[in-house]
C-alpha atoms as a PDB file:
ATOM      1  CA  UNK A   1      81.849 -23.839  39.377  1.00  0.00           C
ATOM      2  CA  UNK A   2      82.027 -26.192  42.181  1.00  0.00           C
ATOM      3  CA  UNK A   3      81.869 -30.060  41.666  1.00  0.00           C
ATOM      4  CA  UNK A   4      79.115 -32.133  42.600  1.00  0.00           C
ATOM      5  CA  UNK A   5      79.439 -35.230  44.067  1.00  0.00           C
ATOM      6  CA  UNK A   6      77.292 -38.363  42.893  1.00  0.00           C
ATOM      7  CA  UNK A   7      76.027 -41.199  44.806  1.00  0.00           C
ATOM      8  CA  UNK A   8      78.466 -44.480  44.287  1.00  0.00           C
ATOM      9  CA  UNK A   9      75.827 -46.146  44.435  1.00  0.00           C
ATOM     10  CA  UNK A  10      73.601 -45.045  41.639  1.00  0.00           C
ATOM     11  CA  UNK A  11      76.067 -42.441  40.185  1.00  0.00           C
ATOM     12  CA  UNK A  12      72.992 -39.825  40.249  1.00  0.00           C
ATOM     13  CA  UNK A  13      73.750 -36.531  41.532  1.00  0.00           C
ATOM     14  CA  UNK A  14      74.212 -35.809  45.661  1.00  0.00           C
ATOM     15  CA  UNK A  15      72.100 -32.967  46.777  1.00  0.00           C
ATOM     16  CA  UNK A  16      72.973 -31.967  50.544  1.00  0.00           C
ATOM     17  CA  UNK A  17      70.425 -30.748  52.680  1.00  0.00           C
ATOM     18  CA  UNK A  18      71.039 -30.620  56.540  1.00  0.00           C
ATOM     19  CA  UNK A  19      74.279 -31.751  56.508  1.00  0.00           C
ATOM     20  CA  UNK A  20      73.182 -34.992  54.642  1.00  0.00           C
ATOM     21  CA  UNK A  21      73.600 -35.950  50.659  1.00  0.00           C
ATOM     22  CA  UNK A  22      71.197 -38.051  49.119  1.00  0.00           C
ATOM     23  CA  UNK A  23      70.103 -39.082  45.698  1.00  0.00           C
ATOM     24  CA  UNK A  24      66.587 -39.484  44.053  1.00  0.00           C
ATOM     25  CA  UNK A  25      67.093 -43.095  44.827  1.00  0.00           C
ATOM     26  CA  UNK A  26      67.192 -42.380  48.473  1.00  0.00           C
ATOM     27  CA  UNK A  27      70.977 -43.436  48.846  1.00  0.00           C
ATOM     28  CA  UNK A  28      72.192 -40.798  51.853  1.00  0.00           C
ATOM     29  CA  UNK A  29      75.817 -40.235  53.677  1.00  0.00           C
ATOM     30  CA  UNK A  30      75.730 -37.858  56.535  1.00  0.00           C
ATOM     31  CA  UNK A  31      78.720 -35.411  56.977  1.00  0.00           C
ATOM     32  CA  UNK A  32      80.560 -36.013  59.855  1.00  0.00           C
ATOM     33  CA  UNK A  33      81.375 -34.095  62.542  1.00  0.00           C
ATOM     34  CA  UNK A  34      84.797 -33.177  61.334  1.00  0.00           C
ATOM     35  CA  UNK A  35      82.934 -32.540  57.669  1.00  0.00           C
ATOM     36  CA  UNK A  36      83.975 -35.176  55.709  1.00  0.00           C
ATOM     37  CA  UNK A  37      81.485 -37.236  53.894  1.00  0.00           C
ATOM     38  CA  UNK A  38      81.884 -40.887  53.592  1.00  0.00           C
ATOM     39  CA  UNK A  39      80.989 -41.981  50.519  1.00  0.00           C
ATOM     40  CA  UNK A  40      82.845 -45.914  50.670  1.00  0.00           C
ATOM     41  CA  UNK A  41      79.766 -48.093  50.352  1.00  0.00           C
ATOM     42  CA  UNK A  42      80.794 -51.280  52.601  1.00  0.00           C
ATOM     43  CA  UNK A  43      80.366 -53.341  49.584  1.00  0.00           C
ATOM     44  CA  UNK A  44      82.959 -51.634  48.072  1.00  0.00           C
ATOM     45  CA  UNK A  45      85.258 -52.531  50.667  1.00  0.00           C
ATOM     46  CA  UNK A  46      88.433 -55.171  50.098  1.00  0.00           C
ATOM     47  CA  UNK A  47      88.835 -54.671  53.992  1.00  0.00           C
ATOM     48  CA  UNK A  48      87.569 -53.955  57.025  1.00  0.00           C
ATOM     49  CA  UNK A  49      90.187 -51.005  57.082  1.00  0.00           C
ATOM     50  CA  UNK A  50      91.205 -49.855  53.565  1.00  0.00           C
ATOM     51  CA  UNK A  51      94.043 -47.368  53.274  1.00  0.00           C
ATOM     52  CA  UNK A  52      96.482 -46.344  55.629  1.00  0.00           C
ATOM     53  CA  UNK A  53      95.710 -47.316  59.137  1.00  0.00           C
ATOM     54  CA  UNK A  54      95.901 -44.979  61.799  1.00  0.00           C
ATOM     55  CA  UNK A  55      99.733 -45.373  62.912  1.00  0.00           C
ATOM     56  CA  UNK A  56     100.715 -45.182  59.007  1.00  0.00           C
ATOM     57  CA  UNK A  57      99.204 -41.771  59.554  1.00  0.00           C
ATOM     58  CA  UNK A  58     100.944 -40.702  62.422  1.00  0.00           C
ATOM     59  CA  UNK A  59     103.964 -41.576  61.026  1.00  0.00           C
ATOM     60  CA  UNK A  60     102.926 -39.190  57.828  1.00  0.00           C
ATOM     61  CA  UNK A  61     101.059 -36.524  60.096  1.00  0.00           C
ATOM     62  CA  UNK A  62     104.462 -36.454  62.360  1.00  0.00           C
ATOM     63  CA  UNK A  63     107.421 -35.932  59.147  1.00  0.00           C
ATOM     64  CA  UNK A  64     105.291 -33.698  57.052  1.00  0.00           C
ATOM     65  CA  UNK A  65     104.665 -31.531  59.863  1.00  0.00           C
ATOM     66  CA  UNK A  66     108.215 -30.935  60.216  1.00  0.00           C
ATOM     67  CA  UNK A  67     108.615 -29.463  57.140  1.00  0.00           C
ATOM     68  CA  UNK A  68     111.315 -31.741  55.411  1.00  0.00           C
ATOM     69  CA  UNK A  69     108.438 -31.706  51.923  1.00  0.00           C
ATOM     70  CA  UNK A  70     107.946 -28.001  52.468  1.00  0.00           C
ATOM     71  CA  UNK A  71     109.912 -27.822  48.911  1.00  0.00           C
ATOM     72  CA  UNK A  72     107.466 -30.484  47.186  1.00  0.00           C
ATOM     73  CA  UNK A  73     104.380 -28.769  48.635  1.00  0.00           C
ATOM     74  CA  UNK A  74     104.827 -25.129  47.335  1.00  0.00           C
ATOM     75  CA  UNK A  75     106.100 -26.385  44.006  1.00  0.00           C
ATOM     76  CA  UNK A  76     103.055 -28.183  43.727  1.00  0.00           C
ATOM     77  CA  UNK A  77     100.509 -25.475  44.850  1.00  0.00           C
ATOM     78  CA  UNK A  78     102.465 -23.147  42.686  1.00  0.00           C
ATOM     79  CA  UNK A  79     102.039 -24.877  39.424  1.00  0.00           C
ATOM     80  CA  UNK A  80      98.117 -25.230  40.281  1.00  0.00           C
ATOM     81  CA  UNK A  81      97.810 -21.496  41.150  1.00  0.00           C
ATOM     82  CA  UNK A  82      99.138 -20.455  37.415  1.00  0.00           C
ATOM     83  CA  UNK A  83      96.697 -22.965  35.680  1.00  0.00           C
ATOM     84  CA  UNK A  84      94.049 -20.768  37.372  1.00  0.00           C
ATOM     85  CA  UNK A  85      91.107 -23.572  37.694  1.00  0.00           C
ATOM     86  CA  UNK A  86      88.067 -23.387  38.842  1.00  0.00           C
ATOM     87  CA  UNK A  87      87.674 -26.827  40.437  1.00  0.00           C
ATOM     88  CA  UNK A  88      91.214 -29.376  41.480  1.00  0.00           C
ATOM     89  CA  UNK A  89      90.626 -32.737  43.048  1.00  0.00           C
ATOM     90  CA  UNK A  90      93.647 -33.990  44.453  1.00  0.00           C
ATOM     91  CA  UNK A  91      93.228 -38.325  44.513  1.00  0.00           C
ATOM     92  CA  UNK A  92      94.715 -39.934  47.069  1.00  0.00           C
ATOM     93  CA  UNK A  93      95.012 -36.517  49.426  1.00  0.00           C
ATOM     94  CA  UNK A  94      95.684 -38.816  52.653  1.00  0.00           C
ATOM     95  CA  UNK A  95      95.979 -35.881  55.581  1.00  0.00           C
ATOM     96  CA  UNK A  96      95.358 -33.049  53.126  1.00  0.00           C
ATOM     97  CA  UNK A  97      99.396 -31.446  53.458  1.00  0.00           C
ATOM     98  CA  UNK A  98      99.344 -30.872  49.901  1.00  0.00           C
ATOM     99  CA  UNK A  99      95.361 -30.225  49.377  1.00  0.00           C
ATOM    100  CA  UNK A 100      95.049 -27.048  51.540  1.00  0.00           C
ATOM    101  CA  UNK A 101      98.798 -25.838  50.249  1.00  0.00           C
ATOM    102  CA  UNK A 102      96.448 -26.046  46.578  1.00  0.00           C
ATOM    103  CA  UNK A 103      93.538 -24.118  48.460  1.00  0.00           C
ATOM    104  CA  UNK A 104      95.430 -21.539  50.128  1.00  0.00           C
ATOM    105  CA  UNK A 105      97.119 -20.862  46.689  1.00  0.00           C
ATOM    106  CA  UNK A 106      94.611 -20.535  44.243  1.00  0.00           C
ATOM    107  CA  UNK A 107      90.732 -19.569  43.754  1.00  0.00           C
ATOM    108  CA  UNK A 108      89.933 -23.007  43.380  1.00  0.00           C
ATOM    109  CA  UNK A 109      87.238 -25.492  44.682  1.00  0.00           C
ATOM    110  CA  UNK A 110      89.327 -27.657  46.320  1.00  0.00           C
ATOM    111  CA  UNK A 111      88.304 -31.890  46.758  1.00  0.00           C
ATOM    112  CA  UNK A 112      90.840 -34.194  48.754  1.00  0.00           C
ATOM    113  CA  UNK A 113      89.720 -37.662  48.130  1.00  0.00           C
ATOM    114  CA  UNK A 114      91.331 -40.832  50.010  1.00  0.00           C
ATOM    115  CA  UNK A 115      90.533 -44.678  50.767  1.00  0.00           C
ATOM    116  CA  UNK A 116      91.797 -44.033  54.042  1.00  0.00           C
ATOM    117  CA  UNK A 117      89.387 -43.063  57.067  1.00  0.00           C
ATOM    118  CA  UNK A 118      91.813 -42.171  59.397  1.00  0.00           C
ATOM    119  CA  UNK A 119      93.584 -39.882  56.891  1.00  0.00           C
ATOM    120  CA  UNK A 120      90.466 -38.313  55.652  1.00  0.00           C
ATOM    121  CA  UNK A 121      89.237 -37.639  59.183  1.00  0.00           C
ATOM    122  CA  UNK A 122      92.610 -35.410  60.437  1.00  0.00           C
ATOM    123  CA  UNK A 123      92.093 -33.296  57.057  1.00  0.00           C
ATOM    124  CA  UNK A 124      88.742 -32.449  57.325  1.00  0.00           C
ATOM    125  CA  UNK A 125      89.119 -31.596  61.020  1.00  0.00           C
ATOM    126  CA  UNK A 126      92.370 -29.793  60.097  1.00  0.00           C
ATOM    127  CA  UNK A 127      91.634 -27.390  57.094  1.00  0.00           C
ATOM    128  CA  UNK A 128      88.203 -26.051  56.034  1.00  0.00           C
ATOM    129  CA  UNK A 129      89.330 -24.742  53.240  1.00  0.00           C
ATOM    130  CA  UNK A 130      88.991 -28.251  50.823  1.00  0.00           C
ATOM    131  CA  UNK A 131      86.170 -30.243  50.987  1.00  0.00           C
ATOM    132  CA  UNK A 132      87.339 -33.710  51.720  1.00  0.00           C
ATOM    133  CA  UNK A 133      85.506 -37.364  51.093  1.00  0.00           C
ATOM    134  CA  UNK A 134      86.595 -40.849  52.129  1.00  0.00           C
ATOM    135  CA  UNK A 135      86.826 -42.569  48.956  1.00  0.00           C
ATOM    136  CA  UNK A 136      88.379 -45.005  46.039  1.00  0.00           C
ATOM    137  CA  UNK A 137      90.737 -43.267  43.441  1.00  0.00           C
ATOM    138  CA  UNK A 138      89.686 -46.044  41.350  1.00  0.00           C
ATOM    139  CA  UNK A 139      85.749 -44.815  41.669  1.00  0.00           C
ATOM    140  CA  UNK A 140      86.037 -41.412  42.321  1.00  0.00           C
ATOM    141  CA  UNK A 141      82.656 -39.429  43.470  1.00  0.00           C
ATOM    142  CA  UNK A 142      82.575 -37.428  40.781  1.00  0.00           C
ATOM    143  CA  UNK A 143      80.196 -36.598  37.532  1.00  0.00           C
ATOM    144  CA  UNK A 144      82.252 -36.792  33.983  1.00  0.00           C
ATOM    145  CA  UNK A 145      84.671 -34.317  32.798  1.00  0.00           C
ATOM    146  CA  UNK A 146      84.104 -31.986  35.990  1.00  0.00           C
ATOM    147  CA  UNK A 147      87.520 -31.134  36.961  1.00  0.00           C
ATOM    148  CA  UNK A 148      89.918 -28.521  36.195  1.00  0.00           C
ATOM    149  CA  UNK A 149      92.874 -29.501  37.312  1.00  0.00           C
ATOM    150  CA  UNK A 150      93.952 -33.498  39.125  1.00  0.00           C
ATOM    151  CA  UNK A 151      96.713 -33.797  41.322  1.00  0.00           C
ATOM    152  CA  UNK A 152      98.260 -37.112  42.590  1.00  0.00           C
ATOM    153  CA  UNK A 153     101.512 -37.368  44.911  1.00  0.00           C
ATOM    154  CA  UNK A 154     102.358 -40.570  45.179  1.00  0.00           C
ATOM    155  CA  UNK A 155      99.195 -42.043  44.387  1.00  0.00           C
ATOM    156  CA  UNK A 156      97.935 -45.186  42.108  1.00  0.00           C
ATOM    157  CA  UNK A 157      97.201 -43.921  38.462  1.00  0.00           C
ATOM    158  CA  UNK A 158      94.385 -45.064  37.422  1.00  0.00           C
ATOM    159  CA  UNK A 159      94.349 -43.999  33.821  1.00  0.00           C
ATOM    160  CA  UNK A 160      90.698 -44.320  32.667  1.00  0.00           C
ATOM    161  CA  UNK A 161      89.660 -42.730  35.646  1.00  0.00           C
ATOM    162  CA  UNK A 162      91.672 -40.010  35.434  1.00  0.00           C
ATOM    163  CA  UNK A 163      90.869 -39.576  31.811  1.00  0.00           C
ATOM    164  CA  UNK A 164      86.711 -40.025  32.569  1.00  0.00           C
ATOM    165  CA  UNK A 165      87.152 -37.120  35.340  1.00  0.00           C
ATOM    166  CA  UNK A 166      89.160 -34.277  33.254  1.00  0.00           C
ATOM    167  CA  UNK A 167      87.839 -31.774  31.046  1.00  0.00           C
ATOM    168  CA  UNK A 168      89.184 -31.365  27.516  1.00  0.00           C
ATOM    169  CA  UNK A 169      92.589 -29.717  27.617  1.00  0.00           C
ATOM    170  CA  UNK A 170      92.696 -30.277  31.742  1.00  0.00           C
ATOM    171  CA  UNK A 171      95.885 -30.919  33.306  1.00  0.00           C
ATOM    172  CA  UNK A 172      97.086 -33.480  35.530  1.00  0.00           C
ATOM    173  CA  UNK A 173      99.606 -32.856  38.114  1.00  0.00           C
ATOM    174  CA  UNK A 174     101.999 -36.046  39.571  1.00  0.00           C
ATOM    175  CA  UNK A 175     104.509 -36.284  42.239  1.00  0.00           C
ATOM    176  CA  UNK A 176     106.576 -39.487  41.893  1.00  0.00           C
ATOM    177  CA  UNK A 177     109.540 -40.426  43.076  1.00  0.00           C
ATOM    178  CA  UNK A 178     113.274 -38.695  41.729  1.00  0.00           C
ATOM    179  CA  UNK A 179     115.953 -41.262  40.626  1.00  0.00           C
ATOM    180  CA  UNK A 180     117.202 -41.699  44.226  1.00  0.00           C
ATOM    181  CA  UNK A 181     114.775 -40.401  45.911  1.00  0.00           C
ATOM    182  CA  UNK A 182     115.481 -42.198  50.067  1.00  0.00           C
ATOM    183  CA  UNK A 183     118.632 -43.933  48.583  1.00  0.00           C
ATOM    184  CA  UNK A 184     120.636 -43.509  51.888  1.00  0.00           C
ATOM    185  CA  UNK A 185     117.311 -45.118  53.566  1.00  0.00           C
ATOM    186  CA  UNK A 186     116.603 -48.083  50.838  1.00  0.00           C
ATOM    187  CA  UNK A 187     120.936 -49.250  50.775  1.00  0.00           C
ATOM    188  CA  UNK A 188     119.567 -50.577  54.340  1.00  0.00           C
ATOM    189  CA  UNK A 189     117.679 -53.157  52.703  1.00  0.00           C
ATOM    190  CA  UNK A 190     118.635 -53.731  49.106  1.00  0.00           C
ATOM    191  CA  UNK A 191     122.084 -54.863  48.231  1.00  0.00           C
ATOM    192  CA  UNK A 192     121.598 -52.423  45.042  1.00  0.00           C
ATOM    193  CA  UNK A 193     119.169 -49.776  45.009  1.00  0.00           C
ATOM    194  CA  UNK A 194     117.936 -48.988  41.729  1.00  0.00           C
ATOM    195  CA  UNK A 195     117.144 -46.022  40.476  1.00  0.00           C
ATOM    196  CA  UNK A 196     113.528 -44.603  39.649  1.00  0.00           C
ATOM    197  CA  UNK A 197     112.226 -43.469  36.297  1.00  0.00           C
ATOM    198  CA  UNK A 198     110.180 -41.164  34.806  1.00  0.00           C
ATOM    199  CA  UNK A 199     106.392 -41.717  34.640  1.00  0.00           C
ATOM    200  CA  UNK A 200     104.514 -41.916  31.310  1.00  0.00           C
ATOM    201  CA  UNK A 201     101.815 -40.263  30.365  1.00  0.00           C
ATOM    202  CA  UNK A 202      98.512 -42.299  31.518  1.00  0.00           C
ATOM    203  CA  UNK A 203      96.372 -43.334  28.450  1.00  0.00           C
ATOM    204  CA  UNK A 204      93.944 -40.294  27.322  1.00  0.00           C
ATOM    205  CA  UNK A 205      96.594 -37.474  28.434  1.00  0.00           C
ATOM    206  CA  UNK A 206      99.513 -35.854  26.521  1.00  0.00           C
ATOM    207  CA  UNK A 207     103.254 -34.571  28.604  1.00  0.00           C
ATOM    208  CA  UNK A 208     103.649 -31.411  28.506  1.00  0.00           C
ATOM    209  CA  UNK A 209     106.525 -31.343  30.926  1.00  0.00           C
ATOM    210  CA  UNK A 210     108.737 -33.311  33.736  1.00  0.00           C
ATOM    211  CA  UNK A 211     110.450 -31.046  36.677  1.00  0.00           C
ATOM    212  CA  UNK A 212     113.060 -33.172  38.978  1.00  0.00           C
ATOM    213  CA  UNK A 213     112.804 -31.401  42.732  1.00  0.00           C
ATOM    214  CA  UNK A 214     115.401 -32.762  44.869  1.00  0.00           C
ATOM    215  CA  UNK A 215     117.399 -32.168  47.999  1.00  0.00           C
ATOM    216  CA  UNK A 216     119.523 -32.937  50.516  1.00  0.00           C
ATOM    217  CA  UNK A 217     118.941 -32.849  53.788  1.00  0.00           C
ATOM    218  CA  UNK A 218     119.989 -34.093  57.624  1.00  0.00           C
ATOM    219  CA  UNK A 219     117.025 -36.195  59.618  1.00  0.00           C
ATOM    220  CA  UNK A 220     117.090 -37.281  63.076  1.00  0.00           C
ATOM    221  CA  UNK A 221     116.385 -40.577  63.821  1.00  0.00           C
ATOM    222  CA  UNK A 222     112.987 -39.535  64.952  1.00  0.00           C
ATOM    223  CA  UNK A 223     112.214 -37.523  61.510  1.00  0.00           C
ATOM    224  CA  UNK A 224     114.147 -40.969  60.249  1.00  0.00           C
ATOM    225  CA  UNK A 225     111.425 -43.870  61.665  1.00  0.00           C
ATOM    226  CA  UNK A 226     108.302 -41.481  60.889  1.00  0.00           C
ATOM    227  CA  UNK A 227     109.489 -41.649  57.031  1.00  0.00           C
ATOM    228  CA  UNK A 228     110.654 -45.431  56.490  1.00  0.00           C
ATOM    229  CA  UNK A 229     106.671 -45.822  58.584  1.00  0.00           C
ATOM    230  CA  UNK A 230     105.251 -43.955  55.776  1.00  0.00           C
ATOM    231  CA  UNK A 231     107.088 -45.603  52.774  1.00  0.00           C
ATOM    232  CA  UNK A 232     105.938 -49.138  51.048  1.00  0.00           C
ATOM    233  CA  UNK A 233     108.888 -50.619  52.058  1.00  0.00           C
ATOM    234  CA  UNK A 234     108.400 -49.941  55.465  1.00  0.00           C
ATOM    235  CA  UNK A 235     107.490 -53.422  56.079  1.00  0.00           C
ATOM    236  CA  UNK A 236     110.657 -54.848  54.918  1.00  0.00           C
ATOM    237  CA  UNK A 237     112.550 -53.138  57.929  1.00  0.00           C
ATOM    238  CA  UNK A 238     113.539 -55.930  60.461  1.00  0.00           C
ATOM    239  CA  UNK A 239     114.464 -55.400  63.858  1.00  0.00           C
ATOM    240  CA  UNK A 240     118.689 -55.447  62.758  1.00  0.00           C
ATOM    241  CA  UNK A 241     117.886 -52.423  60.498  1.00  0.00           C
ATOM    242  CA  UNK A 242     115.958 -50.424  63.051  1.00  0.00           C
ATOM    243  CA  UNK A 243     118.685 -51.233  65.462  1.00  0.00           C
ATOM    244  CA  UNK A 244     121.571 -49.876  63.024  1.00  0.00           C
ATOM    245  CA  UNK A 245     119.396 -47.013  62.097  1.00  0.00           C
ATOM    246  CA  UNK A 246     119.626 -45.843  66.247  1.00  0.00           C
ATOM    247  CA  UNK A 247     123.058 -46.914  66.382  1.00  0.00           C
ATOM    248  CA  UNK A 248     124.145 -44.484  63.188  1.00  0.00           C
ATOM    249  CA  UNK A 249     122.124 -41.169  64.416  1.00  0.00           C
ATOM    250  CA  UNK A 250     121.342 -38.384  61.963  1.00  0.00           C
ATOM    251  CA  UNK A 251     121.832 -39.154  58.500  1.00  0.00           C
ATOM    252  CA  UNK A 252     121.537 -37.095  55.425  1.00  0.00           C
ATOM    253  CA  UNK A 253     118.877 -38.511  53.120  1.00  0.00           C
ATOM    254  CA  UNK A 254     118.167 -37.510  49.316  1.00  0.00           C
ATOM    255  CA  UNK A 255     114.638 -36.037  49.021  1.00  0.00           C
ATOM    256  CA  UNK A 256     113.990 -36.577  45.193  1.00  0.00           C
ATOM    257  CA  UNK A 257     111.122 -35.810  43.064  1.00  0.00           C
ATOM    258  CA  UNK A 258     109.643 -35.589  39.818  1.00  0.00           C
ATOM    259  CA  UNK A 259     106.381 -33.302  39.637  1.00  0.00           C
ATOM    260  CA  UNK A 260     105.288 -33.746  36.063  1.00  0.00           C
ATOM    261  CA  UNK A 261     102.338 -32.483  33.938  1.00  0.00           C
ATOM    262  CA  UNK A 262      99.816 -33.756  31.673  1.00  0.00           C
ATOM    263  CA  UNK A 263      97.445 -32.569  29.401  1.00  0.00           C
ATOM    264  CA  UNK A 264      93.958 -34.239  28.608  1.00  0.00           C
ATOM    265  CA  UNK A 265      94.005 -35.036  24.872  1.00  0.00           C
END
């Protein structure tokens, strides 16, 4: 069964007709051209350009294309291709690298959902084979206890909706960051990099098990600046640390990962 999307306005059902959903209040959002649908309301909004803008992109578009997450991505399609669902909405999909991995691997309706326009936009226009919607995690388009299977990679939890969007017994996927996951790239900037913990459950779902992912592997300085670009802490890079990044060339970095699964109590 495919999902249905409902109006954030109202939260009554969409019904599309002519490449346009609308509600029985009237509320419509036309698919674009690329065949996304936008369904931010502009009152919704915190900014005038919520997500990650259009060079953050890039920067994500550029790394993951070079293959350097291949391991994360197939680990992750492969544990949604034994659950077998029927529906997977994967919050927080940004350019859809790990949404149509999930498609091509399973029989799945597949929904990439992301606050990010930009992001949203190169998916859609990239892989047909997920049906993507620009979006808040937070307020997801989506009718109660719908979904099969949720992914998130690196993505906010939000636990109640995550827990008011899976069915009974539903499983919920997340990619977070090993114990030193970037460690070579983060002893730039912090005197004493710490290392990163497990995730707990989110409120409303049960573990059922943890996987750590991680390795090794040489960047150029190229593959090096498109992954600090994509990172949070991208923005406490100053022009000294970019400059001794050049200067020191290829580096090996630690790709580290914990892909951990929930189950809906």
């Amino acid at each position: 069964m495919s999902l249905h999307y409902h109006c954030p306005l109202c939260k009554h059902a969409l019904t599309l007709t002519d490449k346009t959903y609308r509600c029985v209040n009237n509320h419509s959002f036309d698919i674009a051209k690329e065949g996304y649908v936008n369904l931010l309301p502009v009152q919704n909004k915190k900014s005038k350009q919520p997500g990650d803008n259009l060079d953050m992109v890039q920067a994500r578009r550029a790394f993951l294309s070079a293959g350097h997450y291949g391991f994360l991505q197939h680990a992750i399609a492969r544990l949604v291709s034994k659950l077998k669902p029927v529906s997977v909405i994967d919050l927080g999909c940004g350019e859809g690298f790990y949404t149509h991995a999930i498609a091509n691997s399973s029989n799945a309706t597949v929904y990439g959902v992301d606050i990010s326009k930009p992001a949203v936009k190169y998916a859609a226009k990239r892989y047909e084979n997920a049906h993507f919607s620009v979006a808040s995690i937070s307020q997801s388009p989506f009718a109660d206890s719908e979904a099969d299977v949720l992914v998130s990679v690196f993505a906010p939890l939000f636990a109640d909706e995550l827990a008011r969007l899976a069915k009974p017994q539903s499983t919920l996927i997340v990619a977070s960051p090993g114990p030193w996951h970037l460690k070579e790239l983060k002893s730039f900037i912090y005197a004493d990099v710490k290392p990163h913990t497990q995730i707990e459950a989110p409120n409303g779902f049960s573990t059922k098990s943890t996987e750590l992912l991680e390795q090794q592997t040489v960047l150029s300085v190229e593959d090096i600046k498109h992954l600090i670009m994509m990172t949070p802490f991208a923005w406490k890079f100053r022009p000294e640390h970019w400059q001794e990044i050049e200067q020191k060339g290829p580096q090996t970095v630690t790709l580290s990962f914990y892909v951990s699964q929930f189950i809906r109590d």
